[in-house]
Protein backbone atom coordinates (compact mmCIF):
# COMPACT_ATOMS: atom_id res chain seq x y z
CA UNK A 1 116.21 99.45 89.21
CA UNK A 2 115.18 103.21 89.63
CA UNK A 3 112.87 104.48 86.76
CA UNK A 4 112.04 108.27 86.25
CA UNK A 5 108.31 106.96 86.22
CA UNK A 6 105.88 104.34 86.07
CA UNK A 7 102.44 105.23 84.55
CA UNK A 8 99.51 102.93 85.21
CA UNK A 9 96.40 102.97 82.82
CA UNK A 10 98.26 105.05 79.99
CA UNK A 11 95.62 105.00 77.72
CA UNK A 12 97.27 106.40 74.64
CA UNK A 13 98.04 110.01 75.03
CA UNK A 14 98.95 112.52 77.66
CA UNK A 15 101.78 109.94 79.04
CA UNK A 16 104.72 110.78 81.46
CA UNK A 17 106.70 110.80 78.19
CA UNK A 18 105.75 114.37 77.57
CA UNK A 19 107.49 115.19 80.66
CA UNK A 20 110.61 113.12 80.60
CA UNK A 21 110.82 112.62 76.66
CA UNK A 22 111.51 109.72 74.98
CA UNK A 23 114.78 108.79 76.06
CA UNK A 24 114.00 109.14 79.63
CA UNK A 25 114.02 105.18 81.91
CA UNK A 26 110.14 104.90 82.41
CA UNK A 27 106.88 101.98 82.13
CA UNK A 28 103.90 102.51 80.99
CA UNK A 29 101.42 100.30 82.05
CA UNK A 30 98.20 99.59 79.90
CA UNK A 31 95.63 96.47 79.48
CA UNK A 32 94.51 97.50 76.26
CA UNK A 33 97.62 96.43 73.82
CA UNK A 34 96.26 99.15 71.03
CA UNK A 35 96.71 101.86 72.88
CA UNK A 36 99.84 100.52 73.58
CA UNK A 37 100.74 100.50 70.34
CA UNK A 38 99.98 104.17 69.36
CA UNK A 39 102.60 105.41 71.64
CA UNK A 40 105.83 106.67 70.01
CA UNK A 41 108.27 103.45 71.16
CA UNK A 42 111.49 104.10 72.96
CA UNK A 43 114.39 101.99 73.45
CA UNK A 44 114.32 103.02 77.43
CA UNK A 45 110.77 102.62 77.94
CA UNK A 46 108.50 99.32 78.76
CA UNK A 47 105.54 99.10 77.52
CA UNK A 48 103.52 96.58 80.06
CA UNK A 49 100.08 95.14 78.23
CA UNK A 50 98.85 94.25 81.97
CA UNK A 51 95.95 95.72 84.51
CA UNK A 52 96.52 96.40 87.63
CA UNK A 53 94.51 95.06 90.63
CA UNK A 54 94.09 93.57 93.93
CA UNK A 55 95.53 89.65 92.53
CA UNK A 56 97.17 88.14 89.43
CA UNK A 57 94.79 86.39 87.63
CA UNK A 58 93.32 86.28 83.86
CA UNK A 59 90.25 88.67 83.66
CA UNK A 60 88.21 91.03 81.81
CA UNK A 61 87.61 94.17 81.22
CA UNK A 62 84.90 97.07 79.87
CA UNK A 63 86.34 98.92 77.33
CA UNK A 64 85.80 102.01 74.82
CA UNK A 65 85.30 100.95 71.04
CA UNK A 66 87.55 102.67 69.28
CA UNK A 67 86.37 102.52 65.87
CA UNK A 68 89.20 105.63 64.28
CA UNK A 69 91.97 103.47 62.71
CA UNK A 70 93.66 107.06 62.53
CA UNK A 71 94.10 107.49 65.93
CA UNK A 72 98.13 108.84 66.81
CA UNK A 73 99.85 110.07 69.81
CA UNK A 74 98.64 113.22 71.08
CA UNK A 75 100.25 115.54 74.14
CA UNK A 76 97.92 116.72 76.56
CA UNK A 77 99.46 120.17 74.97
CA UNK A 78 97.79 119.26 71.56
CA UNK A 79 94.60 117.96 73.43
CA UNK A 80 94.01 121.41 74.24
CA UNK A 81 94.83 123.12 71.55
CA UNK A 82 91.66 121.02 69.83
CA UNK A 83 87.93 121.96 69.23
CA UNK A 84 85.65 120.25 71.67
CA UNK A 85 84.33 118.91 68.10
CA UNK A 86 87.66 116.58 67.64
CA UNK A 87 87.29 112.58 68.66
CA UNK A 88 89.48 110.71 70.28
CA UNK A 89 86.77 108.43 71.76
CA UNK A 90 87.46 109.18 75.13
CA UNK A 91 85.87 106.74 77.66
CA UNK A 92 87.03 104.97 81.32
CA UNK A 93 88.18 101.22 81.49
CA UNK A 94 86.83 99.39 84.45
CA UNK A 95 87.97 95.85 85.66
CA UNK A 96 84.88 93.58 86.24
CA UNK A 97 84.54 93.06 89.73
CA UNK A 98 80.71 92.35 90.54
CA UNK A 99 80.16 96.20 90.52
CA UNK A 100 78.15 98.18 87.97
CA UNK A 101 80.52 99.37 85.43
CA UNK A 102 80.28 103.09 84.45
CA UNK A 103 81.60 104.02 81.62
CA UNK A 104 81.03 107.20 79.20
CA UNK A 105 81.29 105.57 75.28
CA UNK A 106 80.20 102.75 73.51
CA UNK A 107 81.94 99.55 75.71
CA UNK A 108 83.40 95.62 74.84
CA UNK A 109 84.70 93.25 76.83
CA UNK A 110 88.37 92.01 76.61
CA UNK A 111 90.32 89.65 78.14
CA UNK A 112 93.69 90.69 79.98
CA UNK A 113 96.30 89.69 82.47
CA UNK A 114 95.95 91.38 85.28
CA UNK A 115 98.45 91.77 87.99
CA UNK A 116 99.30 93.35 91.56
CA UNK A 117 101.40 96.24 91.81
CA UNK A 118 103.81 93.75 93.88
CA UNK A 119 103.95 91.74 90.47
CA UNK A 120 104.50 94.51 88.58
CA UNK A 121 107.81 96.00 90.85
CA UNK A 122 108.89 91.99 90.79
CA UNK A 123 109.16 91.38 87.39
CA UNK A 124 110.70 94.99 86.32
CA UNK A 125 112.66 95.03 89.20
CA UNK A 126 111.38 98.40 90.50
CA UNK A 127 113.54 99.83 93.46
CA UNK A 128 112.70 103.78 92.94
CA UNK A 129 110.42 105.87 90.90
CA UNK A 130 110.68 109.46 90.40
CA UNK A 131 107.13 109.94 89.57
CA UNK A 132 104.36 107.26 89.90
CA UNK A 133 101.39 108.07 87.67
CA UNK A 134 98.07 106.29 88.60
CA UNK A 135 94.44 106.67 86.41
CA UNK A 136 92.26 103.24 86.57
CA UNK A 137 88.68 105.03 86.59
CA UNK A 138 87.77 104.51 90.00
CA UNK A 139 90.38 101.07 91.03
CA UNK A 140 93.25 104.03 92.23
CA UNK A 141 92.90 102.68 96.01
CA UNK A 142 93.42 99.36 95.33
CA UNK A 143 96.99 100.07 93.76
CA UNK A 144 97.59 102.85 96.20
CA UNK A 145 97.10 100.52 99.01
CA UNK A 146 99.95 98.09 97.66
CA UNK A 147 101.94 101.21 97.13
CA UNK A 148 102.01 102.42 101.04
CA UNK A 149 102.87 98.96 102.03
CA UNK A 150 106.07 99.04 99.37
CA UNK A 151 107.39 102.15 100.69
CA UNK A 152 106.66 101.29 104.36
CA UNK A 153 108.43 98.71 104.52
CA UNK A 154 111.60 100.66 102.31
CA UNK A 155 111.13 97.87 98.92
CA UNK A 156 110.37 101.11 97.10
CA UNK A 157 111.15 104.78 97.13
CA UNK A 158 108.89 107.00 95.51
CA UNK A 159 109.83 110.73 94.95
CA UNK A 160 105.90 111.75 93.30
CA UNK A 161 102.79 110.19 93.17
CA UNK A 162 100.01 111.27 90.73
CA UNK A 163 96.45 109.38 90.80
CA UNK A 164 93.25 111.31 90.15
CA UNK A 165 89.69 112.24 92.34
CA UNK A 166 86.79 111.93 89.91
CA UNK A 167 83.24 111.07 90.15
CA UNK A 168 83.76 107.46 90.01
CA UNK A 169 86.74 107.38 92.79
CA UNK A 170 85.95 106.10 95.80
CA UNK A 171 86.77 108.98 97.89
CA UNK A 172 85.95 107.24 101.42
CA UNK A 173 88.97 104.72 100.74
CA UNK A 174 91.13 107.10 99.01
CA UNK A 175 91.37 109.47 102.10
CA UNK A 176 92.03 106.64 104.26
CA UNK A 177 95.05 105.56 102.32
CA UNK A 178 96.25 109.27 101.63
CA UNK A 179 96.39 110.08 105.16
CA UNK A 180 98.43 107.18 105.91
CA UNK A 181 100.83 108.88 103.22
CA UNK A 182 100.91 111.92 104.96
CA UNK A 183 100.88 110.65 108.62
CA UNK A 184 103.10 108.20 108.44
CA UNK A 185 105.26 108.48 105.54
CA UNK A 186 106.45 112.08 105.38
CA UNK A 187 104.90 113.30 102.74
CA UNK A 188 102.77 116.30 101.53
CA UNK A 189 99.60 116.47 99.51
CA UNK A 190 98.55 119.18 96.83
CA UNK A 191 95.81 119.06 94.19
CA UNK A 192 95.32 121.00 90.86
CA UNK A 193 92.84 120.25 88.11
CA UNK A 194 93.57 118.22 85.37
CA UNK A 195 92.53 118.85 81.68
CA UNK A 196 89.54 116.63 81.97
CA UNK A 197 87.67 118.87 84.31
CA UNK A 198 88.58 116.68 87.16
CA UNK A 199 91.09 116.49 90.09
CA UNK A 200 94.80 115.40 90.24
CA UNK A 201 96.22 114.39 93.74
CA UNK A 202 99.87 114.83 94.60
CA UNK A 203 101.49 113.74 96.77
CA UNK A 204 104.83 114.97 96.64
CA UNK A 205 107.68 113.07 99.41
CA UNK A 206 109.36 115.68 101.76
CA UNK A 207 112.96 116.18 101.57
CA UNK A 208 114.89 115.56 104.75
């Protein structure tokens, strides 16, 4: 099935929706099923309570509290139109894996389901994506590794890929796998910031 885009770690604003609206073929992917639930629903568009790793397995995971039972939908448009005074409880959520967590609010610990990216393309039946969005607080490599092998060996086709360099990434890994992209793959790589103050990678597949 070809999707205009697949987000992975949604969170619950700033989504591909704003892009490709509401009516638009998409998943979003998110472990944390209330921030699931704050996003405007859409006939079209899957919303996938999983995480995304390295196996399928039951797991946990460090969390923000979010404590505002107000919380709604916000486009990164109307993030920053808002005073640096304004909560949304922003904070990272890191799969356990042995490593120290960081993590920049007030944390819990949830259970999930956590898949691969394989997992994820088998059950939603994922042939082509126009844009693949990726922001896991530091696991991007992990998925971006699955995704190389998926379009190497032509069981996917993706137009755009999105995932973000931050202080937490682990650049070392992330360069390897990139390069591979751009080596061996045909495609090209750009960078602009994104409203947190951080990096956004693109890597962008060249037309023939």
């Amino acid at each position: 099935m070809n999707y205009e885009f697949v987000d992975i770690g949604t969170s619950y604003f700033a989504t591909s929706i704003d892009k490709f609206g509401l009516n638009s073929i998409g998943i979003l992917v998110e472990p944390i099923k209330k921030y699931l639930d704050i996003i405007p629903n859409s006939k079209t568009i899957i919303k996938a309570n999983y995480a995304i790793s390295d196996s399928n397995r039951k797991g946990s995971m460090s969390v923000p509290i979010c404590e505002n039972k107000n919380l709604k939908y916000l486009t990164e448009e109307e993030i920053l139109k808002i005073s640096n005074t304004y909560d949304i409880s922003l904070g990272g959520s890191s799969i356990l894996n042995g490593t120290e967590v960081i993590i920049n609010v007030p944390s819990e610990i949830i259970e999930c389901d956590i898949i691969t990216f394989y997992e994820l393309c088998k059950i939603y039946e994922i042939k082509k994506i126009n844009q693949l969005k990726i922001d896991t607080e530091g696991h991007d490599h992990i998925i971006l590794q699955q995704v190389y092998k998926m379009v190497k060996n032509k069981k996917l086709d993706i137009d755009t890929i999105i995932f973000e360099l931050s202080l937490i990434s682990n650049e070392e890994e992330l360069i390897k796998v990139t390069d591979k992209f751009l080596k061996e793959l045909n495609y090209s790589i750009s960078g602009e910031p994104n409203f947190w103050g951080q990096s956004d990678i693109i890597l962008s597949k060249i037309k023939i």
